[in-house]
Structures are given as C-alpha cells and as structure tokens.
C-alpha atoms as a PDB file:
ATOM      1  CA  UNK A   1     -38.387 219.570  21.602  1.00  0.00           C
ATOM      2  CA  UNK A   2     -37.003 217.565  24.215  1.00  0.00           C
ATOM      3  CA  UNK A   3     -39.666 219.203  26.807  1.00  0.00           C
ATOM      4  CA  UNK A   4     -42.122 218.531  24.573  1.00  0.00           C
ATOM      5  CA  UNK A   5     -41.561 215.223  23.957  1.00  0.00           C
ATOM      6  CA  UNK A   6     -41.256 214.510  27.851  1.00  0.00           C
ATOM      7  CA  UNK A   7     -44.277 216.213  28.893  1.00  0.00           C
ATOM      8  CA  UNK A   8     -46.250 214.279  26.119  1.00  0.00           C
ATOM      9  CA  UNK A   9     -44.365 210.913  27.890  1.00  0.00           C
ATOM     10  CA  UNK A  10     -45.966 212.484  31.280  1.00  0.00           C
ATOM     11  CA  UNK A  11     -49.629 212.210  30.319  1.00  0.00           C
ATOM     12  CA  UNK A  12     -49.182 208.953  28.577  1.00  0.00           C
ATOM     13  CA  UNK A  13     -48.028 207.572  31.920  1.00  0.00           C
ATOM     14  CA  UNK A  14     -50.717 209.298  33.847  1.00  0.00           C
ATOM     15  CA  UNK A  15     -53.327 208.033  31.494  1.00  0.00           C
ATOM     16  CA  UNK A  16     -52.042 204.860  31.649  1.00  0.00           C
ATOM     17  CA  UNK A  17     -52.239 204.805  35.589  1.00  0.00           C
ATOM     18  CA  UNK A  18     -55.285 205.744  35.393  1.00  0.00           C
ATOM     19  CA  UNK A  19     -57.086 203.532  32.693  1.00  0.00           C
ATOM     20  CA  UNK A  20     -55.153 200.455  35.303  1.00  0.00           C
ATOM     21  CA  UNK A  21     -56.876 202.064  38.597  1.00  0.00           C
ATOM     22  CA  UNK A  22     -60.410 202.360  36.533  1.00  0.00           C
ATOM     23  CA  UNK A  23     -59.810 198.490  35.471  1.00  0.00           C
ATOM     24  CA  UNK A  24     -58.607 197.501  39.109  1.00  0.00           C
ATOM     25  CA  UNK A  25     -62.053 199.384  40.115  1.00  0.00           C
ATOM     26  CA  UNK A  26     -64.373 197.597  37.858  1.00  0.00           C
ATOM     27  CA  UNK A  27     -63.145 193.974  38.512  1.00  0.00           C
ATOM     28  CA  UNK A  28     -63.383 194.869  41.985  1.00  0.00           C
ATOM     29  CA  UNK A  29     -66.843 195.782  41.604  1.00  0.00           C
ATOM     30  CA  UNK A  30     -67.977 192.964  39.878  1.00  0.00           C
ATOM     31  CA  UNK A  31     -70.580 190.596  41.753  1.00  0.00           C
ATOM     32  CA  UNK A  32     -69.534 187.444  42.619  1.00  0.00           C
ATOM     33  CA  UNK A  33     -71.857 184.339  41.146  1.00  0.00           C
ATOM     34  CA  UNK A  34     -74.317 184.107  43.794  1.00  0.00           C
ATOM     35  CA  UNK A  35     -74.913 180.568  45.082  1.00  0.00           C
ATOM     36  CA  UNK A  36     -78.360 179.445  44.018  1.00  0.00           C
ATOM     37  CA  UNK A  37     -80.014 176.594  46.466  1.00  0.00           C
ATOM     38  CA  UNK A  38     -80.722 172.861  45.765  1.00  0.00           C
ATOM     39  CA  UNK A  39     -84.109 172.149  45.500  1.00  0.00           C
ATOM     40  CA  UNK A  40     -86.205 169.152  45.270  1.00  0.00           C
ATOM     41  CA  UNK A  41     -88.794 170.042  42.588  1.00  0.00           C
ATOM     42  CA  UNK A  42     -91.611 168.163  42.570  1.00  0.00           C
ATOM     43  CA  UNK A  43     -94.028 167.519  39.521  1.00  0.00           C
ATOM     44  CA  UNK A  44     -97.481 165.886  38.776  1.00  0.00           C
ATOM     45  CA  UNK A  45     -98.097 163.453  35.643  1.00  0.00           C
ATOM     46  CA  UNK A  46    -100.815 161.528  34.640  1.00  0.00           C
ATOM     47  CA  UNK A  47     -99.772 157.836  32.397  1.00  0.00           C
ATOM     48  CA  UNK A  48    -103.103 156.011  31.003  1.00  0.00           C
ATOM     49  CA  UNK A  49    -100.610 153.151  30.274  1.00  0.00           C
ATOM     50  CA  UNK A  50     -99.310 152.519  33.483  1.00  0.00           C
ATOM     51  CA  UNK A  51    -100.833 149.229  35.769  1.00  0.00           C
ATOM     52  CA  UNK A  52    -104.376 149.454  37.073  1.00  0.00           C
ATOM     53  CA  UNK A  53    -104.414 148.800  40.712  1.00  0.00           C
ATOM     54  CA  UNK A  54    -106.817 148.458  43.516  1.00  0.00           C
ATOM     55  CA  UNK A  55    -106.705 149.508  46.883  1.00  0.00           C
ATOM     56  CA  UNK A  56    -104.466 146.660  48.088  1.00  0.00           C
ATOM     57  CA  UNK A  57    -102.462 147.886  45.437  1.00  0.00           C
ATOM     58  CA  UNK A  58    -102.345 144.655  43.522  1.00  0.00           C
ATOM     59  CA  UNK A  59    -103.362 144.961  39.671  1.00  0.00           C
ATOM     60  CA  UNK A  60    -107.460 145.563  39.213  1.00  0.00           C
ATOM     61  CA  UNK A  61    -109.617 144.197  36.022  1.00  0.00           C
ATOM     62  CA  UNK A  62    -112.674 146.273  35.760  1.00  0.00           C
ATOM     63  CA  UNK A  63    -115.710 144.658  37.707  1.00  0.00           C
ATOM     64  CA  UNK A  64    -118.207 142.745  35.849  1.00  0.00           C
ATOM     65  CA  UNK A  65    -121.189 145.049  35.409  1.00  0.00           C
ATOM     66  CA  UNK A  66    -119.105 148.269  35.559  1.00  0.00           C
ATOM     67  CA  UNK A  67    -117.252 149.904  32.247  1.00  0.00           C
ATOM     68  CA  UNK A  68    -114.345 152.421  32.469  1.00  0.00           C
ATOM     69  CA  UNK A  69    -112.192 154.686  30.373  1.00  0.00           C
ATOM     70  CA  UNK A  70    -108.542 156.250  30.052  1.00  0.00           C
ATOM     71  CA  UNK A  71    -109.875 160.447  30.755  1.00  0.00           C
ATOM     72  CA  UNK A  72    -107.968 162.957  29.475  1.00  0.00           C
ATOM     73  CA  UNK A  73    -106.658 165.212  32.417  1.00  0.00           C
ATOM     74  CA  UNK A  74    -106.629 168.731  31.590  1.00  0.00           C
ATOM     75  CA  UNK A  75    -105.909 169.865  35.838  1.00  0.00           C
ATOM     76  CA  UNK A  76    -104.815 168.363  38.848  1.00  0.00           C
ATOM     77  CA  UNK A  77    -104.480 168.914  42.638  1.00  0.00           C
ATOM     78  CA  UNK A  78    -102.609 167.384  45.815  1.00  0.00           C
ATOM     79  CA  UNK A  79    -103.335 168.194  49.237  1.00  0.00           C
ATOM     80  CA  UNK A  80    -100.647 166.175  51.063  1.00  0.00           C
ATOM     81  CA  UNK A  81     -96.829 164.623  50.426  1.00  0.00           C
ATOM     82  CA  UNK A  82     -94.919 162.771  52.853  1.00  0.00           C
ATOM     83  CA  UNK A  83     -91.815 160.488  51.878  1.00  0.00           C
ATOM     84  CA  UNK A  84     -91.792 157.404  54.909  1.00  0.00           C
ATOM     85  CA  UNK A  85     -88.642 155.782  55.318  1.00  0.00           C
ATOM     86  CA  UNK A  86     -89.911 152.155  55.530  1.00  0.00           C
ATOM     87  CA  UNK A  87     -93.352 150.244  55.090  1.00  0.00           C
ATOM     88  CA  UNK A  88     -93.830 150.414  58.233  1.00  0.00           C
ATOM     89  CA  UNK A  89     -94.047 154.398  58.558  1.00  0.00           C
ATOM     90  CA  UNK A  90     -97.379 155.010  60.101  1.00  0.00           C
ATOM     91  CA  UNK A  91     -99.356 158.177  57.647  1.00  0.00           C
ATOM     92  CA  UNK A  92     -97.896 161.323  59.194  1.00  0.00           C
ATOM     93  CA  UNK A  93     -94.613 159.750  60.701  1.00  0.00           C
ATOM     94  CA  UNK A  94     -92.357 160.327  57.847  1.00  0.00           C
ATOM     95  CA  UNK A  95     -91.384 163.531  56.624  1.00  0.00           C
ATOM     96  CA  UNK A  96     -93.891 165.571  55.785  1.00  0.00           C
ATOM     97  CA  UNK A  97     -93.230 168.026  53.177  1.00  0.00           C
ATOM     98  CA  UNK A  98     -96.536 169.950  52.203  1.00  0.00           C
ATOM     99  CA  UNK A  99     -99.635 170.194  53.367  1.00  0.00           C
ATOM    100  CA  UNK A 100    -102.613 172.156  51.967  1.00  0.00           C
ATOM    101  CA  UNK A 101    -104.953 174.833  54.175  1.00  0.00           C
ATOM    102  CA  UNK A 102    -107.516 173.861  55.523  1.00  0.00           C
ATOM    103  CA  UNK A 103    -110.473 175.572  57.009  1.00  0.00           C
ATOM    104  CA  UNK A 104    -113.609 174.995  58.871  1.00  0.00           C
ATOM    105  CA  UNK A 105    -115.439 177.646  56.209  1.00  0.00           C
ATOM    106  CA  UNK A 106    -118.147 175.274  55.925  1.00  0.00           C
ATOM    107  CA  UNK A 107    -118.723 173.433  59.272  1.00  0.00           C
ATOM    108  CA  UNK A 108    -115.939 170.771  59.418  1.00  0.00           C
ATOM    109  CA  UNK A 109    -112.451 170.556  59.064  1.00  0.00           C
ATOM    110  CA  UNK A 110    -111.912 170.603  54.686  1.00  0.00           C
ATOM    111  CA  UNK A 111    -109.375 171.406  51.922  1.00  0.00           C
ATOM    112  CA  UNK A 112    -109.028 174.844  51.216  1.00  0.00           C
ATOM    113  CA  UNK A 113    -110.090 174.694  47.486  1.00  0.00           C
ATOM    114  CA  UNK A 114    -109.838 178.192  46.931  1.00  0.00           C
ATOM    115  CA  UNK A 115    -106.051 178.169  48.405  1.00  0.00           C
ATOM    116  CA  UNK A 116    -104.874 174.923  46.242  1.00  0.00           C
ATOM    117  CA  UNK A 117    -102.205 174.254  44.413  1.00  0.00           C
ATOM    118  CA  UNK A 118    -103.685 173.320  41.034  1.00  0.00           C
ATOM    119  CA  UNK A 119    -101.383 172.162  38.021  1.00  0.00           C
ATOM    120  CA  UNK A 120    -101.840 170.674  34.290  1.00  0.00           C
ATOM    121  CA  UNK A 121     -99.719 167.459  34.268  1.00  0.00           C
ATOM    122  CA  UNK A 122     -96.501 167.729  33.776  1.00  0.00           C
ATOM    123  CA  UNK A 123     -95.872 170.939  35.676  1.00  0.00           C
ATOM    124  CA  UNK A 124     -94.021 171.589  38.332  1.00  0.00           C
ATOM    125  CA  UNK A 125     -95.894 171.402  41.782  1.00  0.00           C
ATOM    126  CA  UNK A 126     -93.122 172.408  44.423  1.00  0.00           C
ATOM    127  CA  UNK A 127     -90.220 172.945  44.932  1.00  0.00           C
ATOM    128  CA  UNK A 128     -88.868 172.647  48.480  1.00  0.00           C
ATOM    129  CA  UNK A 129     -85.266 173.464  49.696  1.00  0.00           C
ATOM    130  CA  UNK A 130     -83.403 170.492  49.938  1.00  0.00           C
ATOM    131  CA  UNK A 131     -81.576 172.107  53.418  1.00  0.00           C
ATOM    132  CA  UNK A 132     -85.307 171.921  55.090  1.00  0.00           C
ATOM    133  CA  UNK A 133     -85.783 168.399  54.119  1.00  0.00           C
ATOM    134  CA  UNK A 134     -84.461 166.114  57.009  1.00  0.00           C
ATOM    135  CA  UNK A 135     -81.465 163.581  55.791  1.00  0.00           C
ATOM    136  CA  UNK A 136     -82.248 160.266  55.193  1.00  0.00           C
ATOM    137  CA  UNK A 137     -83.179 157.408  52.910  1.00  0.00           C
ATOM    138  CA  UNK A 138     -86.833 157.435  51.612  1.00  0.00           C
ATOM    139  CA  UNK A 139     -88.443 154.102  50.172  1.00  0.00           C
ATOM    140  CA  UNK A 140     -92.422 155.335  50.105  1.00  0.00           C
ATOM    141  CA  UNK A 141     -94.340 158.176  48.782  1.00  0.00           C
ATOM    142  CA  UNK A 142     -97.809 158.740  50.512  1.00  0.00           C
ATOM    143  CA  UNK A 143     -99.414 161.595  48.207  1.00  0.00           C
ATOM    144  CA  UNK A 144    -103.264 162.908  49.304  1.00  0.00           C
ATOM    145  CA  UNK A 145    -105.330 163.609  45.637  1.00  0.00           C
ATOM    146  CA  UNK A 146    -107.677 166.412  46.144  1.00  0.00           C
ATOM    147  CA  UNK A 147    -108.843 167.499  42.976  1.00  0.00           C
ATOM    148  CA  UNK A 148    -109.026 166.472  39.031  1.00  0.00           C
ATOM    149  CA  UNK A 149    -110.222 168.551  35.807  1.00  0.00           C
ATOM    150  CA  UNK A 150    -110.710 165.890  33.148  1.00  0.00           C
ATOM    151  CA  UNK A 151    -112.390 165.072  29.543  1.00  0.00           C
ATOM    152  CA  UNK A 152    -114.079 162.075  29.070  1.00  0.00           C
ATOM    153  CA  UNK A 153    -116.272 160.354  26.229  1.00  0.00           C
ATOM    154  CA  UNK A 154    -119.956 159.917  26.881  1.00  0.00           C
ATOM    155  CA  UNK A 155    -123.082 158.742  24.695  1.00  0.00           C
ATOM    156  CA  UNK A 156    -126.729 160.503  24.526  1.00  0.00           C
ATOM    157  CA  UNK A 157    -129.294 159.042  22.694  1.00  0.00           C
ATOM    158  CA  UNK A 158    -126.405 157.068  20.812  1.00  0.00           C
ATOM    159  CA  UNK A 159    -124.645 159.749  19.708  1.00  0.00           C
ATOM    160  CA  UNK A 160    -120.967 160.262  20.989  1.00  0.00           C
ATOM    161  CA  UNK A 161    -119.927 163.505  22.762  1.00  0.00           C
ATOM    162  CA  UNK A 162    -117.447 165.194  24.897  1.00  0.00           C
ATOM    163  CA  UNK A 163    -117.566 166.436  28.671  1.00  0.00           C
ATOM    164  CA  UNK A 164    -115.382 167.936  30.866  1.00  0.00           C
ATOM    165  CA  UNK A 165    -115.338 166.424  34.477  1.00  0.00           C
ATOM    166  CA  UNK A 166    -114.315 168.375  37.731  1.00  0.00           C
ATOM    167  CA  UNK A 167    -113.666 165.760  40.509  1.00  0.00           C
ATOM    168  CA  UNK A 168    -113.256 166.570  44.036  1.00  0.00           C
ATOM    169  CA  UNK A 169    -111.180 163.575  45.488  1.00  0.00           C
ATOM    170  CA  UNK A 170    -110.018 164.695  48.922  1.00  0.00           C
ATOM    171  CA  UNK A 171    -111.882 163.770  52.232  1.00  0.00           C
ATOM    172  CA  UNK A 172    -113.621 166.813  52.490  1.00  0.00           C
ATOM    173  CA  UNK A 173    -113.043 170.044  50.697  1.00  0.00           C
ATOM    174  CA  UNK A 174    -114.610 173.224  51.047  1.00  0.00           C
ATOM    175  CA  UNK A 175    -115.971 174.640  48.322  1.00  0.00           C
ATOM    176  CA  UNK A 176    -116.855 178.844  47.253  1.00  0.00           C
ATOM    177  CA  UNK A 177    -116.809 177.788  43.680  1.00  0.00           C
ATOM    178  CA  UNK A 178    -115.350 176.425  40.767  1.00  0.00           C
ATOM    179  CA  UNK A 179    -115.448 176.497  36.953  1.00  0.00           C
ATOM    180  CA  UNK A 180    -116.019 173.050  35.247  1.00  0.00           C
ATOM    181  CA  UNK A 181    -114.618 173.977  31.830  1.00  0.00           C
ATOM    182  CA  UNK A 182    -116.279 176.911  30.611  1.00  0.00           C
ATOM    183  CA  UNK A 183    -118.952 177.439  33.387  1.00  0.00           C
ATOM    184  CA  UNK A 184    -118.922 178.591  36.991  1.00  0.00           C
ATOM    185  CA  UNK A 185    -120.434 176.344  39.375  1.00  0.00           C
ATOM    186  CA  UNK A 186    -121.525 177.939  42.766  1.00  0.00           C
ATOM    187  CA  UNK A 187    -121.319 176.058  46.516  1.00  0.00           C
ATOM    188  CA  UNK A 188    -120.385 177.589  49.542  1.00  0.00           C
ATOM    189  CA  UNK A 189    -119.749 174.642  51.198  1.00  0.00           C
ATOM    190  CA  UNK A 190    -118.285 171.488  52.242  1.00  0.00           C
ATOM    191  CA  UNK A 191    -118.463 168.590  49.540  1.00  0.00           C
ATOM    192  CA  UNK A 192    -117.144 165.248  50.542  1.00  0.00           C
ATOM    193  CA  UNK A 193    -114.702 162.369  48.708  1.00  0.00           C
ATOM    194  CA  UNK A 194    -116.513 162.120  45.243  1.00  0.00           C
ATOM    195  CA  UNK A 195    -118.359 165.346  44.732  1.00  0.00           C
ATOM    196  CA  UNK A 196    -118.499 166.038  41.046  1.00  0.00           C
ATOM    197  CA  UNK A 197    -119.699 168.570  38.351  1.00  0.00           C
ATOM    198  CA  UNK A 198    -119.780 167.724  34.428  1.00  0.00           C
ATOM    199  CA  UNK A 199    -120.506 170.644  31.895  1.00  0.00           C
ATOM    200  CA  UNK A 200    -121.967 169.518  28.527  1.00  0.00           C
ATOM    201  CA  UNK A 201    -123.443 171.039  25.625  1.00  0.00           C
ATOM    202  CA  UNK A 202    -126.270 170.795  27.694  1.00  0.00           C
ATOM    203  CA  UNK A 203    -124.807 172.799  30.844  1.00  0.00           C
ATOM    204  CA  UNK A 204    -123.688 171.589  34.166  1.00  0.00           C
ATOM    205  CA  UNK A 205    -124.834 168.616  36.645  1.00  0.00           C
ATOM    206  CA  UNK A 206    -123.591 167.629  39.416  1.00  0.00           C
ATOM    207  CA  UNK A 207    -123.210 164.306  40.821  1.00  0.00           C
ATOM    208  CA  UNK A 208    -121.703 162.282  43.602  1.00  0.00           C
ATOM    209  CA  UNK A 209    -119.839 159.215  43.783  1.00  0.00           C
ATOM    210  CA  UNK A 210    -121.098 156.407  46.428  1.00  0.00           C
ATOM    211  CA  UNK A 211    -119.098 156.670  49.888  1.00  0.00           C
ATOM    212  CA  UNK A 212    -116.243 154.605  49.888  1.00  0.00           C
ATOM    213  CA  UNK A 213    -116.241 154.460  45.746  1.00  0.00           C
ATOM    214  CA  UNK A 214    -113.286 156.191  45.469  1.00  0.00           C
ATOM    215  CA  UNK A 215    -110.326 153.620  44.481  1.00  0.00           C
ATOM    216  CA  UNK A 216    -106.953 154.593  46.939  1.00  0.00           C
ATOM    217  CA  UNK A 217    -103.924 152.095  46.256  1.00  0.00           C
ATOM    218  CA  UNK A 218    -102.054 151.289  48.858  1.00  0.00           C
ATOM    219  CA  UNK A 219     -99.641 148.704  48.572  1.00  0.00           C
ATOM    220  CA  UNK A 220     -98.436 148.438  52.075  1.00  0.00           C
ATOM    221  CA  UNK A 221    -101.878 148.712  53.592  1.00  0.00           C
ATOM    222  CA  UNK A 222    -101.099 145.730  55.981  1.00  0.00           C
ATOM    223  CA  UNK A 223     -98.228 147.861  57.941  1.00  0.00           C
ATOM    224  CA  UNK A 224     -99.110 151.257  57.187  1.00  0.00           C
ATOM    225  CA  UNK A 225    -102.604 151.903  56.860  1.00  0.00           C
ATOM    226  CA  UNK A 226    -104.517 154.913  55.694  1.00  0.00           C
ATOM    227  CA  UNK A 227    -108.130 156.218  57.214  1.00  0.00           C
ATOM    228  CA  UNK A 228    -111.464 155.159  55.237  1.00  0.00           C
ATOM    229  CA  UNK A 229    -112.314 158.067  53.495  1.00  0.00           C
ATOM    230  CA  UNK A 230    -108.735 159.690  52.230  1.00  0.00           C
ATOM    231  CA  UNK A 231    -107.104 159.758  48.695  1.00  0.00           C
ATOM    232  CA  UNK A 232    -103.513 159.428  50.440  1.00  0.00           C
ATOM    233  CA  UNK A 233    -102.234 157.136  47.131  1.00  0.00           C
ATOM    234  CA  UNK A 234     -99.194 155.129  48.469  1.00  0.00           C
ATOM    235  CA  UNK A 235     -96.443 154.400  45.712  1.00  0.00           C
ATOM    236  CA  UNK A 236     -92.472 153.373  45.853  1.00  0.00           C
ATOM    237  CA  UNK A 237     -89.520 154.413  44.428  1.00  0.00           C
ATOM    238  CA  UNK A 238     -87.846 152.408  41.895  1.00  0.00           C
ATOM    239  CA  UNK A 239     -84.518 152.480  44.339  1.00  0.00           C
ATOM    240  CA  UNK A 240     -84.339 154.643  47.726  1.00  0.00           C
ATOM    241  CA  UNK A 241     -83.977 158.245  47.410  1.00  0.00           C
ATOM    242  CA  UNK A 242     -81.404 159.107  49.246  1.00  0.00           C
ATOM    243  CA  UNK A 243     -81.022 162.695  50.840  1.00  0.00           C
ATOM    244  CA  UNK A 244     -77.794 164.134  52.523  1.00  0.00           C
ATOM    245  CA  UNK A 245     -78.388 167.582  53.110  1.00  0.00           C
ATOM    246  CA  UNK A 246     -75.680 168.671  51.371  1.00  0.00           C
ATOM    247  CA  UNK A 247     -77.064 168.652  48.009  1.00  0.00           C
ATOM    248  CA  UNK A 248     -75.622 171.263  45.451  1.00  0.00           C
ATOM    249  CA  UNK A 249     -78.042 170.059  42.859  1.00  0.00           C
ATOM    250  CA  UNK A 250     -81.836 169.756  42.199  1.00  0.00           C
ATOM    251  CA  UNK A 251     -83.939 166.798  42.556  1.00  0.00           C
ATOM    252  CA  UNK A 252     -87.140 166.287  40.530  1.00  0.00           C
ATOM    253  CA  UNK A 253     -89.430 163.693  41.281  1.00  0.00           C
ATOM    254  CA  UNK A 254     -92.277 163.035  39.088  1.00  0.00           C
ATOM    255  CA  UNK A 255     -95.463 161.236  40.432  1.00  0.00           C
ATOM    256  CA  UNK A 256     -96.467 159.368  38.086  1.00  0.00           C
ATOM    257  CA  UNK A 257    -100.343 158.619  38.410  1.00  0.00           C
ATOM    258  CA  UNK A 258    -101.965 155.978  36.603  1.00  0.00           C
ATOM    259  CA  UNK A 259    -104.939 156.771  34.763  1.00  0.00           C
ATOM    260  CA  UNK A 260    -105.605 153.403  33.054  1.00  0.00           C
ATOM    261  CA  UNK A 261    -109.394 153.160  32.923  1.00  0.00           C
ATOM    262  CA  UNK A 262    -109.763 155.691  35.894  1.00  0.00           C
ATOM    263  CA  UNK A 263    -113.140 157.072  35.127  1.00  0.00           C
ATOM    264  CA  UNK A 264    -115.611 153.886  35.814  1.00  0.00           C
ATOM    265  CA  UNK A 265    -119.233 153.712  35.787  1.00  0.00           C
ATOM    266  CA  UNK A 266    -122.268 151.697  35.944  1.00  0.00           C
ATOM    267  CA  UNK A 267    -122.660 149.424  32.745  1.00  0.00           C
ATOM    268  CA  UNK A 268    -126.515 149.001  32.727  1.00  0.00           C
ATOM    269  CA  UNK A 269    -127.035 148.054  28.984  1.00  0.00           C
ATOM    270  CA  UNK A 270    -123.580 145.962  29.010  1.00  0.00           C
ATOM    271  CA  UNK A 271    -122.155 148.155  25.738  1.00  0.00           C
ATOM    272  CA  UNK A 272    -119.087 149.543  27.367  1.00  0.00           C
ATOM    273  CA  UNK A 273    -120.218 152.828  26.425  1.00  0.00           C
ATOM    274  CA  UNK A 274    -120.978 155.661  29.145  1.00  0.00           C
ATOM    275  CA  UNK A 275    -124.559 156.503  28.936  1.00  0.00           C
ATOM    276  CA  UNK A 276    -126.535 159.389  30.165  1.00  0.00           C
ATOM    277  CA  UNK A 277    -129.628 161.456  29.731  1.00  0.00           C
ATOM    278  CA  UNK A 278    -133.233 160.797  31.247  1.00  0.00           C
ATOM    279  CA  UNK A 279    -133.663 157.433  33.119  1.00  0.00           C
ATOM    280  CA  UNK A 280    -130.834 155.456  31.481  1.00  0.00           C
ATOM    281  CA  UNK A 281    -128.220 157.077  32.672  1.00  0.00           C
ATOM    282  CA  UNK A 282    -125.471 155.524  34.129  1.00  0.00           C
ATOM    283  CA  UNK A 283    -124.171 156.330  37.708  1.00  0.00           C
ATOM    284  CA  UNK A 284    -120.135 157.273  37.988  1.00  0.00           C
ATOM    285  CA  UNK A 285    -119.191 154.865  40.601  1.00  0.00           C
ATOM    286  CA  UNK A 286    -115.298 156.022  40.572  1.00  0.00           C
ATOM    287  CA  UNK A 287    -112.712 158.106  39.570  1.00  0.00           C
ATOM    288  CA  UNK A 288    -109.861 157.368  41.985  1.00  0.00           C
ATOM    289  CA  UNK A 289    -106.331 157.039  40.477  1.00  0.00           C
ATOM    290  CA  UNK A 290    -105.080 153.611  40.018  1.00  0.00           C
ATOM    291  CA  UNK A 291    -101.371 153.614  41.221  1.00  0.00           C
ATOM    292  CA  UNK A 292     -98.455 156.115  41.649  1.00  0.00           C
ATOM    293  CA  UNK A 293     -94.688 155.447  40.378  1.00  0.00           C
ATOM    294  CA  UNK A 294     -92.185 157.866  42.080  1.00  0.00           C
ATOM    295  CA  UNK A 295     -89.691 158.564  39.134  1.00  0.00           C
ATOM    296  CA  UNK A 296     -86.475 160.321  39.982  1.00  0.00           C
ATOM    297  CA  UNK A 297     -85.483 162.065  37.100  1.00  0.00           C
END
C-alpha cells in the first residue's frame, strides 16, 4: 500500500513538472505585439458647399454670361502633394511627398494616366510613413488635380438628362485610354489641361476646355506662385500641422475640395440650364476645383 501510494505521488509530481515546463514553453513562444508604424494617411473629398474661389483665391460669383453647377463626383485623381512651411515656399521647395509617373509616351513630358492613383471621394489616397516625412511645422498644402469622373445635369431639346463627365485636369497627361462611365474611349496620346469625354445616351464626345479655362486657387499667388498651365490647388490648414518624427500615431488629412458650381459653361440662351445637341450647344468653359481646406482629422 504504502509503495503504491508513493509511486502514484511520483507521477503526479512528474506530471506536474511537466505540464509547468510545457506552460513555461508556450509563454515563451508567444510573439511579442509587433510595433505597427505611424502613418500620415491621406484622403480625397469633394464638399459642393464649401466657398467658391478664383484663382487669387478670393471668393468667385459666376461670370455674367456663363452658368454652372454643383457635379456629382463619382472618381478623382492627384498627381502632386507638397506641404510648404510658409507662404513664401516657392512650388517644389517644401516637402514633397508624392509625385505621380510621368512619361514621354506621347512626345512630351505628361502624367502617367495609366499609372494613377485614382480614388472615389472619401477614400484613402496615401499613406506615407510619418519617419520619411522631414520634421517640421507645415502651414500650406500645394496639391496638383489630374483627373475627375463626374455626373452632371444637361438639357436636349428641353428635356433634362444625365451624363457622366471624365475630366483631365493636369498639365499634360498621357493618355492609352479610358472609360467614361460605361464606354471605352481610345487615345494614345498626350491631351492637355481640359481634355474631356462625356458619354450620354447618345454615346461619347469629346471636348476641350479653352487654354487657360481651367480655374486653380491660389491664395498666396503673390509670394508663391504656380506656372500657367498647372492644377497645383493651394489651400491652408486651419492651424499648423506640426510633425516631430516621433509620432506613435496616425495622421489623416482630408483635402477637402470645393465643388460649389465647379462645372461652368457657356450660357447662350441666358436659362441657367446646360444645353447641348446640334448648333446650340453650349461650350464647357471650366471645370477646375474652386478651393481646398486641409482638415486634420
């Protein structure tokens, strides 16, 4: 009995050893929580409600003789972000954190179409490691539009219908092809600022906005200009945005884009209506975004 009893005390203890050492084992094998990197995350938005402004980035009425509407984005594209520490940042001095491809596919230097970043609103466009982002405090946004998918209201013959609109904003962008809404349009080439393609019941055309049409604010355009011809939109944040480099959480920032009466044409009959179909119809004169807020979220 007494054996007995001490041999079954034996493999108690041995089993109890051993159930610690298999414990000990799988706490030791257990992965530590791996340390994910702060990123500044970067998203594209569209607000038909924020200010209309003009070039000099002061608030813009719709000419007399023109007419306008608030589109409805469905796609959009950027080709170029740099944050500038002051006004006084010349384009391309501050710190540059993406830039599209480019190629000379077509003759001159372009935008990459085929190789861009395009987004519905509201998405997330980058997202950059905050360690690669020089430290510093950042009062400006300069963002470079390159491309916009949008639906807008038009009239034939009276009647009210729909379109979809693909705009090609950037100062030169090279082209394969591209689908409008449900059809494919093909290029194979360069199309500057203001190229455009709108599919309606009726198919596709293509049109082309007059050089220099395209509405760019700029609000600091007296100390930090930006070449005839870009879509580099200029906008400021609400306080600095201060980066330290030793960020251990994200940063979004949302560009906010005004679309408040974006889309402009043309009034020739004076009814506020776009028009088009045979002789009447009425030339797209821009379709350039009409401010940008940086909003830190």
């Amino acid at each position: 009995m007494k054996n007995k009893l001490k041999r079954t005390l034996q493999i108690s203890t041995i089993l109890s050893f051993a159930f610690l050492a298999i414990a000990c084992n799988d706490n030791d094998e257990q992965p530590e929580p791996s340390q994910t990197e702060a990123n500044l995350i970067i998203k594209l938005d569209v607000d038909p409600n924020q200010l209309r402004l003009g070039n000099t980035g002061n608030p813009s009425q719709v000419p007399e003789g023109n007419a306008a509407q608030d589109p409805n984005f469905n796609s959009i594209s950027a080709h170029y972000l740099e944050f500038a520490p002051d006004a006084f940042t010349p384009l391309g001095e501050g710190e540059i954190l993406y830039h599209a491809p480019e190629t000379t596919a077509g003759g001159d230097n372009a935008i990459d179409f085929d190789e861009s970043i395009t987004i519905e609103p509201g998405e997330i466009f980058l997202s950059i490691p905050l360690k690669n982002i020089n430290p510093g405090n950042y009062e400006w946004v300069r963002l470079s539009l390159s491309y916009q998918n949008l639906d807008a209201k038009v009239h034939y013959e009276g009647n009210p219908y729909e379109v979809t609109i693909a705009g090609f904003v950037g100062f030169n962008t090279y082209i394969s092809s591209f689908r409008v809404k449900n059809e494919n349009v093909e290029v194979n080439d360069d199309k500057l600022q203001g190229f455009f393609a709108f599919e309606s019941l009726a198919g596709v055309s293509t049109g082309q906005v007059p050089p220099g049409g395209i509405t760019v604010p700029n609000p600091i355009f007296e100390t930090s200009p930006i070449p005839q011809g870009s879509c580099v939109v200029t906008g400021e944040f609400s306080n600095p945005l201060i980066i330290s480099g030793n960020e251990n959480e994200d940063i979004t920032v949302v560009m906010s884009l005004s679309t408040n009466k974006s889309f402009e044409w043309e009034d020739l009959n004076s009814n506020g209506k776009w028009d088009i179909g045979g002789e009447n119809s009425e030339p797209v004169v821009d379709m350039g975004l009409r401010g940008l807020i940086p909003k830190v979220e």
